[in-house]
N, C-alpha and C. Protein backbone atom coordinates (compact mmCIF):
# COMPACT_ATOMS: atom_id res chain seq x y z
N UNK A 1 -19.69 79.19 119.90
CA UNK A 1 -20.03 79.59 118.55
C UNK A 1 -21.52 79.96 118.44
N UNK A 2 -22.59 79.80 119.04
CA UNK A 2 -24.04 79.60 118.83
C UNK A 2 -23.97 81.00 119.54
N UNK A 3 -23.51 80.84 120.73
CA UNK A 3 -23.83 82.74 121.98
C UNK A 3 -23.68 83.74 120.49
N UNK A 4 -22.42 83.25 120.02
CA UNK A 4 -21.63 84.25 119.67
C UNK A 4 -23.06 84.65 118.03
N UNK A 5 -23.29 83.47 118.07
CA UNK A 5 -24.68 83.85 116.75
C UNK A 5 -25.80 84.48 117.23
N UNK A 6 -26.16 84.00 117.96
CA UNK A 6 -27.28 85.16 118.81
C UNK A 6 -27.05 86.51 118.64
N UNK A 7 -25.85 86.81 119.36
CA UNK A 7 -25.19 88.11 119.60
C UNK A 7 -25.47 88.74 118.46
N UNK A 8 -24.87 88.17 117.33
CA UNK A 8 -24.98 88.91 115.67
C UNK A 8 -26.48 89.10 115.53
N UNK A 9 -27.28 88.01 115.97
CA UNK A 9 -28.62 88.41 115.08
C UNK A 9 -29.37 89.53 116.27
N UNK A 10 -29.26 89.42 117.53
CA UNK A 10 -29.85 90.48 118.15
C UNK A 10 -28.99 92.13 118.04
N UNK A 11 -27.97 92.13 117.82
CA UNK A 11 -27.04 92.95 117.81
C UNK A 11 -27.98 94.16 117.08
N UNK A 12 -27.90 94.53 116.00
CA UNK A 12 -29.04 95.07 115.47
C UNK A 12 -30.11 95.65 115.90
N UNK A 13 -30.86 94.67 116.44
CA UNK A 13 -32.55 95.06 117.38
C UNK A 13 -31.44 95.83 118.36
N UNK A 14 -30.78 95.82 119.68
CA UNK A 14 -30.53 96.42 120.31
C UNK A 14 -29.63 97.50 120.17
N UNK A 15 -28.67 97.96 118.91
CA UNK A 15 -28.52 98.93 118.31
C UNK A 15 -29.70 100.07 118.74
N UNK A 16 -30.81 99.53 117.55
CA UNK A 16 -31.80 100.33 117.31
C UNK A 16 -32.44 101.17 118.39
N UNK A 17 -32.73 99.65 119.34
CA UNK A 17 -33.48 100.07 120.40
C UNK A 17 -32.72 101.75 121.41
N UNK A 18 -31.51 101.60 120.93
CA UNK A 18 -30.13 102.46 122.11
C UNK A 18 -30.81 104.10 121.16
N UNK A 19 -31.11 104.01 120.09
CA UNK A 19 -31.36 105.25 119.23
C UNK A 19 -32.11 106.24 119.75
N UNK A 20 -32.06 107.04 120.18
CA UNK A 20 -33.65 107.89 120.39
C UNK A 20 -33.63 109.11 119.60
N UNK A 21 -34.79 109.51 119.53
CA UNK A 21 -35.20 110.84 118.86
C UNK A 21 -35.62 111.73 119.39
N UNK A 22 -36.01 113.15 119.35
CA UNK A 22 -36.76 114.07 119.54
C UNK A 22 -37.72 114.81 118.49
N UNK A 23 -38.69 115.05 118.75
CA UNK A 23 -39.76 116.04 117.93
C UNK A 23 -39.58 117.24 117.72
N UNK A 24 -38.77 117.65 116.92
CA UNK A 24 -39.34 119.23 116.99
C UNK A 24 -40.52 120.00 116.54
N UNK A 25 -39.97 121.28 117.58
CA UNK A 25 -41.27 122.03 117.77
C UNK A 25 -41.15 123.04 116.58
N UNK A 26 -42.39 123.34 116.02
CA UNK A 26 -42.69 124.42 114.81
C UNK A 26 -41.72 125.83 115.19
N UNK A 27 -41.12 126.36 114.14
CA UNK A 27 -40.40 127.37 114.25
C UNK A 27 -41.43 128.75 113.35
N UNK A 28 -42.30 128.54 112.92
CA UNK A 28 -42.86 129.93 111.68
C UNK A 28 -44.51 129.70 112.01
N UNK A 29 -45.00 130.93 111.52
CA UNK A 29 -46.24 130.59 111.14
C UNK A 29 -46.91 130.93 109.70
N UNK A 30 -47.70 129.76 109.35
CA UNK A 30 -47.94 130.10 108.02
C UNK A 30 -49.36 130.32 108.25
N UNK A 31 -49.58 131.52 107.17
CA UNK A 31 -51.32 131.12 106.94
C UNK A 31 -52.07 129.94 106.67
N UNK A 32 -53.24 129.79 107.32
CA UNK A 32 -53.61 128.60 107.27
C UNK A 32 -54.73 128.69 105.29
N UNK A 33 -54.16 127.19 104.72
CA UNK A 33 -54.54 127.72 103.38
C UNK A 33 -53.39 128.04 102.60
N UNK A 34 -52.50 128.30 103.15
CA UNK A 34 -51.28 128.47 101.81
C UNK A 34 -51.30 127.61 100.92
N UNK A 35 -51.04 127.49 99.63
CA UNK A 35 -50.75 126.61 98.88
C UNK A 35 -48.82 126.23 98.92
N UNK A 36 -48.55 125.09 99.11
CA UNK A 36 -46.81 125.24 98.84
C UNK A 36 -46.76 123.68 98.16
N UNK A 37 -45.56 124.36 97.52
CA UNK A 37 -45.32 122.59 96.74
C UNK A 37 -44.26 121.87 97.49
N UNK A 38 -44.97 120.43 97.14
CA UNK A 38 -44.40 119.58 98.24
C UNK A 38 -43.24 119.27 98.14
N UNK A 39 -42.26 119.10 97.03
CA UNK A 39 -41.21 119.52 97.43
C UNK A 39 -40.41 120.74 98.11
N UNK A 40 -40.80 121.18 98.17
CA UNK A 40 -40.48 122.44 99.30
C UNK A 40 -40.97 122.18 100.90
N UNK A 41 -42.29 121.25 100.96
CA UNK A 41 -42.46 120.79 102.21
C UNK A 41 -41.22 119.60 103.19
N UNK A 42 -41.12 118.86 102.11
CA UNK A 42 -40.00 117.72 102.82
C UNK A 42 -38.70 118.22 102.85
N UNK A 43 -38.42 119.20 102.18
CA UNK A 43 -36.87 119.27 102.00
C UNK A 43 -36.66 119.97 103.35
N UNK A 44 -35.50 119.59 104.04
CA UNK A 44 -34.94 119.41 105.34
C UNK A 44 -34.67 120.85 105.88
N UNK A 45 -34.68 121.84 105.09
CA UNK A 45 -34.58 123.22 105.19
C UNK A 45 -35.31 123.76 105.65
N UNK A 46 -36.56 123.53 104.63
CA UNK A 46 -38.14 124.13 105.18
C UNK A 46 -38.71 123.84 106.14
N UNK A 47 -38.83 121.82 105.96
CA UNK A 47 -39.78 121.06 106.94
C UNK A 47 -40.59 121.81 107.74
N UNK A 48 -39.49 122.47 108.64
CA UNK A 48 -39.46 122.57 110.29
C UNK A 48 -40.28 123.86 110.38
N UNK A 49 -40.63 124.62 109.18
CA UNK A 49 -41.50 126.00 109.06
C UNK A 49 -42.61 125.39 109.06
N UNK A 50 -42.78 123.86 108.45
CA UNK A 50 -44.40 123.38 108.56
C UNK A 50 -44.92 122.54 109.23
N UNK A 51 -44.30 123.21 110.64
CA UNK A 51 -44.66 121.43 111.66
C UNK A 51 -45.92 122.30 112.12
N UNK A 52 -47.23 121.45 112.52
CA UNK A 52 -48.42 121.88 112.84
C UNK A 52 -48.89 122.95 112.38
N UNK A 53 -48.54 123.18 110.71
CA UNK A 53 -49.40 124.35 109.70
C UNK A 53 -50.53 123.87 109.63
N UNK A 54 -51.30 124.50 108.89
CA UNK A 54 -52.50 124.17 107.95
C UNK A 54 -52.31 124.32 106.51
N UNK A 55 -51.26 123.64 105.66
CA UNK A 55 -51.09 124.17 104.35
C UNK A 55 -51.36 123.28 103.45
N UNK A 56 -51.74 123.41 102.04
CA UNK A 56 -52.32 122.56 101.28
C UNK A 56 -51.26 122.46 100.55
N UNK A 57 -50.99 120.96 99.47
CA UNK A 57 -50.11 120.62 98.79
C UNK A 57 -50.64 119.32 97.84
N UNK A 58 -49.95 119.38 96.82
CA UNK A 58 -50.36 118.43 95.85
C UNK A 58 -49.54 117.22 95.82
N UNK A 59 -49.57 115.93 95.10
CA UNK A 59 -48.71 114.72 95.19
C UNK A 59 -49.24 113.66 94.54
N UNK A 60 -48.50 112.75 94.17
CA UNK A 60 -49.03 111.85 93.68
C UNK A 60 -49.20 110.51 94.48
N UNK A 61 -50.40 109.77 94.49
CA UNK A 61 -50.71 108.31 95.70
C UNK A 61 -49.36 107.55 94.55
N UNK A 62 -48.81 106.93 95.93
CA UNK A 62 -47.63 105.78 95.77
C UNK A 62 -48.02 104.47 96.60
N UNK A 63 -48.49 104.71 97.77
CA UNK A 63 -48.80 102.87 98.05
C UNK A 63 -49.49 103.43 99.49
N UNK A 64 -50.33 102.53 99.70
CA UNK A 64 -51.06 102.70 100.90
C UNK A 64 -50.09 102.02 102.31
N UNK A 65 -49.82 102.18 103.33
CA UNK A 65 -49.37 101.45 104.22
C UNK A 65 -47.69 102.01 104.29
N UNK A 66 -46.95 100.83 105.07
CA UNK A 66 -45.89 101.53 104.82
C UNK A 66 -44.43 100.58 104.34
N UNK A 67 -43.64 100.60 104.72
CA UNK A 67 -42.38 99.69 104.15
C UNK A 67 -42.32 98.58 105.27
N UNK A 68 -42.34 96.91 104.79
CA UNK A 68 -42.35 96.30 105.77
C UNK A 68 -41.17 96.55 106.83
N UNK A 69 -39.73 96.90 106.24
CA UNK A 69 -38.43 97.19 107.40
C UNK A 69 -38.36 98.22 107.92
N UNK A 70 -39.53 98.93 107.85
CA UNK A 70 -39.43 100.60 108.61
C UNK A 70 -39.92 100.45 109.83
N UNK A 71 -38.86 100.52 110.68
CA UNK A 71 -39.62 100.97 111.71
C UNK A 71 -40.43 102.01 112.57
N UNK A 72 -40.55 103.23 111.53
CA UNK A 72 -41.54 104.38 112.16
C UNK A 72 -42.68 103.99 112.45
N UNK A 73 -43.20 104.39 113.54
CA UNK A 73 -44.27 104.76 114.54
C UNK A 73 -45.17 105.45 113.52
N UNK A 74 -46.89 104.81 113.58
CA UNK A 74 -47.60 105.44 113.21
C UNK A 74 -48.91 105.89 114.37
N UNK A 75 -48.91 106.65 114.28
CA UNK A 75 -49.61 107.55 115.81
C UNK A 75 -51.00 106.79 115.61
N UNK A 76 -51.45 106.64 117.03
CA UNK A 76 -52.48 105.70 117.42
C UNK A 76 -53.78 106.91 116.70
N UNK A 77 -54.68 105.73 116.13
CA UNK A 77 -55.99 106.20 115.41
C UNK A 77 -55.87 106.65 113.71
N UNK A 78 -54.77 106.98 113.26
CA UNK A 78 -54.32 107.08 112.07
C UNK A 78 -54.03 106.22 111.18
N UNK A 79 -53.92 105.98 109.86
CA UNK A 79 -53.28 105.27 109.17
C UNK A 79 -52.50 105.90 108.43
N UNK A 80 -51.07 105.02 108.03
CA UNK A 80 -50.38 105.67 106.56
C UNK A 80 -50.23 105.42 105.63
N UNK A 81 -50.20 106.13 104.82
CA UNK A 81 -49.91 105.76 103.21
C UNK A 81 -48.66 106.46 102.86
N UNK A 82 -48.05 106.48 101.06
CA UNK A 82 -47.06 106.70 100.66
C UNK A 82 -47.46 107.89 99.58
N UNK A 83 -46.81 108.38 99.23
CA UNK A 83 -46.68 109.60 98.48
C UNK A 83 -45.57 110.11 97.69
N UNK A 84 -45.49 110.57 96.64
CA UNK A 84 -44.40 110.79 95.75
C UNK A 84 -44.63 112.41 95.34
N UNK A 85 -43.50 113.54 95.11
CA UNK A 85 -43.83 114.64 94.75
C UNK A 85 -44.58 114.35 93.25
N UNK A 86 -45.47 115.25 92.74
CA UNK A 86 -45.91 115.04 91.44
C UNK A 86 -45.02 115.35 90.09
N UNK A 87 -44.87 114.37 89.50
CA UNK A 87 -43.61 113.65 88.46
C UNK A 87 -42.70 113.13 89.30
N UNK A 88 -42.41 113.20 90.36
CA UNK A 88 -41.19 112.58 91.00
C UNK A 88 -41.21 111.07 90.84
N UNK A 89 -40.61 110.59 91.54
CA UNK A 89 -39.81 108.86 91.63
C UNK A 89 -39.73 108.55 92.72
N UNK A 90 -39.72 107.35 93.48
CA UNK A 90 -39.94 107.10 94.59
C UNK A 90 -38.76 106.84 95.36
N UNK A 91 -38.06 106.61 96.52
CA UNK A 91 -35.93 106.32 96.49
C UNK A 91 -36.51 105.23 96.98
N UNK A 92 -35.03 104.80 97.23
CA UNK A 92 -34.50 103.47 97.85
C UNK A 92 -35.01 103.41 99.57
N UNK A 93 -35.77 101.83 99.34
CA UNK A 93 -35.83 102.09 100.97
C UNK A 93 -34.14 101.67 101.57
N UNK A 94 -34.39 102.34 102.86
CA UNK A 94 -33.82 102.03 103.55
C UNK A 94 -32.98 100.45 104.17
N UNK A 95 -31.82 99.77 104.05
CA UNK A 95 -31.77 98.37 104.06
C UNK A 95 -32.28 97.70 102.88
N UNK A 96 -32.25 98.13 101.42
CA UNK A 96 -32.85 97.28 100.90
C UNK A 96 -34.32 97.24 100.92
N UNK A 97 -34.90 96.37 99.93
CA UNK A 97 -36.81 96.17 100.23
C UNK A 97 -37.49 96.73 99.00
N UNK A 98 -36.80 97.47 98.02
CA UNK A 98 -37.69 98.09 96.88
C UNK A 98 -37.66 99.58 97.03
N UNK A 99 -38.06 100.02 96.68
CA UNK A 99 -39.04 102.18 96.69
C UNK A 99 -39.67 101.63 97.55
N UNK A 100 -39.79 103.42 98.09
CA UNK A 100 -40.67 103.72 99.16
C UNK A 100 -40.30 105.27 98.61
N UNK A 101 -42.21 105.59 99.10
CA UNK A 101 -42.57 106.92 99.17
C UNK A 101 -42.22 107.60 100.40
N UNK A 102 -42.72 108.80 100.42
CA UNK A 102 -42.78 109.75 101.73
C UNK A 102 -44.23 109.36 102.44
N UNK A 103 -44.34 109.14 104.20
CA UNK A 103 -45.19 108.66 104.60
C UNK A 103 -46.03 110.06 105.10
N UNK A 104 -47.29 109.82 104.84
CA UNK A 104 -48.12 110.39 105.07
C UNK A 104 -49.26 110.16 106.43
N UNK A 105 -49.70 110.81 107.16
CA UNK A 105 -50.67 109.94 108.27
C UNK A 105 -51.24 110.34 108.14
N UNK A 106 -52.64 109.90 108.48
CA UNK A 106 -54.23 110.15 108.38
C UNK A 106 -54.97 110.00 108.96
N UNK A 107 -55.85 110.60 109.77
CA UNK A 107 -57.15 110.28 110.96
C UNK A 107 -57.79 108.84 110.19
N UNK A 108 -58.06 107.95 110.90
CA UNK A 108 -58.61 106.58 110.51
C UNK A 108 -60.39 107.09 110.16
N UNK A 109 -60.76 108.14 110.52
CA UNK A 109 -62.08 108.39 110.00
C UNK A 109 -62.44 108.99 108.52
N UNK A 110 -61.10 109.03 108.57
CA UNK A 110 -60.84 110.39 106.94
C UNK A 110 -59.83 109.30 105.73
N UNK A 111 -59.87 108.12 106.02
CA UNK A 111 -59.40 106.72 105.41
C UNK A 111 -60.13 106.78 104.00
N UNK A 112 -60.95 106.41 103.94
CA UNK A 112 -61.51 105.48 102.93
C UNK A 112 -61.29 105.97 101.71
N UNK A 113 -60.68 106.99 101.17
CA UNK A 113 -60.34 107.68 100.34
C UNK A 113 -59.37 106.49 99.57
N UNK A 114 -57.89 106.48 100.23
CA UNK A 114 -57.05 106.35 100.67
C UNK A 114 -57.13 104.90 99.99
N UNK A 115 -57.63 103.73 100.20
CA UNK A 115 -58.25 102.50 100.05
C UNK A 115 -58.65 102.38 98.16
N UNK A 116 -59.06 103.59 97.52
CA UNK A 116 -59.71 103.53 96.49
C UNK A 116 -59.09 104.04 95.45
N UNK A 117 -57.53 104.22 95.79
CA UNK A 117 -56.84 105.40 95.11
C UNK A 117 -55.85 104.13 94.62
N UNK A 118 -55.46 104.66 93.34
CA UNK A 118 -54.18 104.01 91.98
C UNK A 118 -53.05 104.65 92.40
N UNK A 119 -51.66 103.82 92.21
CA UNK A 119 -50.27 104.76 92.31
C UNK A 119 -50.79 105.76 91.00
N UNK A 120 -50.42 107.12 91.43
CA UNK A 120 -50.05 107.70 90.23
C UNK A 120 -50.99 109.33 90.38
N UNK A 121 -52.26 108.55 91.21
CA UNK A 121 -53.58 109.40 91.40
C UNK A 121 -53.11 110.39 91.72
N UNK A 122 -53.31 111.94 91.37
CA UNK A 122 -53.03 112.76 91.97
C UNK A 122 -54.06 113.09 93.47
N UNK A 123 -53.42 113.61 94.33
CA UNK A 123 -54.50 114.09 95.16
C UNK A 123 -53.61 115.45 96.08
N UNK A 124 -55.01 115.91 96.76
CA UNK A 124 -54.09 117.38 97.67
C UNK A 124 -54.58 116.80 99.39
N UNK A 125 -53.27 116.92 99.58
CA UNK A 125 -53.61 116.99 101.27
C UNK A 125 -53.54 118.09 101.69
N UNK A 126 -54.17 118.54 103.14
CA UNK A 126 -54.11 119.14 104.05
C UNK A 126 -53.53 119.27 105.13
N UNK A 127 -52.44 119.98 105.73
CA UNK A 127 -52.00 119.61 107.23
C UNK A 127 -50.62 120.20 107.28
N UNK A 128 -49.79 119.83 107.65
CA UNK A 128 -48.65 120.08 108.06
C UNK A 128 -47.58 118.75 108.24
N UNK A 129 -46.35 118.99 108.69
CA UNK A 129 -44.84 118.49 108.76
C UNK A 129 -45.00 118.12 110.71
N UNK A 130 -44.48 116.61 110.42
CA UNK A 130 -43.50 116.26 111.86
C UNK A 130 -42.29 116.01 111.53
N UNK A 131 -41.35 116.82 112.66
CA UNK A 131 -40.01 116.59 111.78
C UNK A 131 -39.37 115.61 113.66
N UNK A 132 -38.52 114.75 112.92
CA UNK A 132 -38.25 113.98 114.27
C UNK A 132 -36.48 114.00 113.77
N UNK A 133 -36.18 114.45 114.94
CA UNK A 133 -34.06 114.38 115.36
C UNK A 133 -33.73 113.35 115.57
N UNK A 134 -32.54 112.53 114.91
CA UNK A 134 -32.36 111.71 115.63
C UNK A 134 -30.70 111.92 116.27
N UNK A 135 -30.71 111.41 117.42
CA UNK A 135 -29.62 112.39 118.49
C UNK A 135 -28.38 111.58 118.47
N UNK A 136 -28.32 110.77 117.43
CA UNK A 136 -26.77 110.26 117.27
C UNK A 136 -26.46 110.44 115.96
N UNK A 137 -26.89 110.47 115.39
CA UNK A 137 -26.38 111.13 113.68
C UNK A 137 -26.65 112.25 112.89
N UNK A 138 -27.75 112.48 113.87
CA UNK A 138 -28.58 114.15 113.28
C UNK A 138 -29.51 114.07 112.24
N UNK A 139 -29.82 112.80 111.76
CA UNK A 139 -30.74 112.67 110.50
C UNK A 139 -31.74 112.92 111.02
N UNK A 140 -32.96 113.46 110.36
CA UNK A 140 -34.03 114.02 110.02
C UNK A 140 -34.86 113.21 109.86
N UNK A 141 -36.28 112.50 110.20
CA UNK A 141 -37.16 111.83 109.25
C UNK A 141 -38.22 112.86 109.42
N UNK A 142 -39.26 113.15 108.07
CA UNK A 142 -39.76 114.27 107.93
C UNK A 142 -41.19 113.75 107.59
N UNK A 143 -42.07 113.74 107.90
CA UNK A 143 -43.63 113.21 107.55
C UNK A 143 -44.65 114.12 107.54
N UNK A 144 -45.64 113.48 106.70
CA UNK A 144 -46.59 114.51 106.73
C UNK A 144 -47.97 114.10 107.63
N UNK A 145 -48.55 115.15 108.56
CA UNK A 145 -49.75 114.72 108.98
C UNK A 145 -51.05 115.66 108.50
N UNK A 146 -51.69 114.61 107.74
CA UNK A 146 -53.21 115.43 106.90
C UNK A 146 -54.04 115.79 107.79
N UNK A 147 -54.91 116.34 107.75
CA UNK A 147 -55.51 116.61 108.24
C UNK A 147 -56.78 116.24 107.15
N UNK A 148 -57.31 116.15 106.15
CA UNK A 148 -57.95 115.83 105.15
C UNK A 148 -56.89 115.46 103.51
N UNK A 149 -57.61 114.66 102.69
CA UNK A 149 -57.38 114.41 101.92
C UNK A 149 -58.41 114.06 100.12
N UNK A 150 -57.79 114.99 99.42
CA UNK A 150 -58.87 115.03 98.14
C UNK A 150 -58.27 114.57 96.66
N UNK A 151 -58.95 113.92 96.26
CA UNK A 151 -58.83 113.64 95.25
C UNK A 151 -59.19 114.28 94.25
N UNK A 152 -57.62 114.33 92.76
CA UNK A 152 -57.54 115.71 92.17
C UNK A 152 -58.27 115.08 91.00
């Protein structure tokens, strides 16, 4: 009876671990400087036109950091925060846990912004879309990487 409890509670972690993903690579090129609205950036259609753009977009700060049950990877030297389209609402995390925004990453030198900001703040980032496959269900997770960040 006890093996058999183990089993259940690791079962899960090693699920996960069996998952893998791939990165895709940018399909378009945009001028660097476009303005596009960010809903048009995340939606699963576009994304993949803005992986390693330079395009600017507006949003509203939702929470600094990220969801404690998420397990996405945040790329070494960066930090993340959360983000909501402007008027939008934040969804359901994943498993339970409250809202969660769309994650955003950020060079750790270009931070401190980031630290000083209210849910709600508007601000514009800079940068482009990582869009990551995942190769057993086909879902999408779609993020943004800034390249700078301003407060509106």
């Amino acid at each position: 009876m006890k093996k058999s409890l183990y089993l259940f509670a690791f079962l899960p972690l090693f699920l996960t671990s069996c998952i893998t993903t791939r990165t895709m690579n940018a399909t378009a090129t945009i001028p660097a400087g476009t303005e596009v609205n960010y809903s048009k950036v995340i939606n699963p259609a576009y994304a993949k036109d803005y992986i390693d753009a330079d395009i600017i977009t507006q949003v509203e700060f939702y929470s600094a950091g990220k969801a404690n049950n998420d397990l996405t990877k945040v790329p070494k030297g960066n930090v993340v925060f959360q983000v909501i389209p402007v008027g939008g609402s934040a969804k359901n995390a994943p498993f339970g846990g409250g809202q969660v925004g769309d994650y955003v990453f950020l060079p750790k030198e270009q931070s401190d912004l980031i630290f000083d900001l209210q849910r709600g703040d508007k601000i514009q980032l800079r940068g482009g879309t990582r869009v990551k496959k995942y190769y057993i269900n086909g879902a999408e997770i779609i993020v943004f990487i800034a390249s700078s960040v301003t407060k509106l």
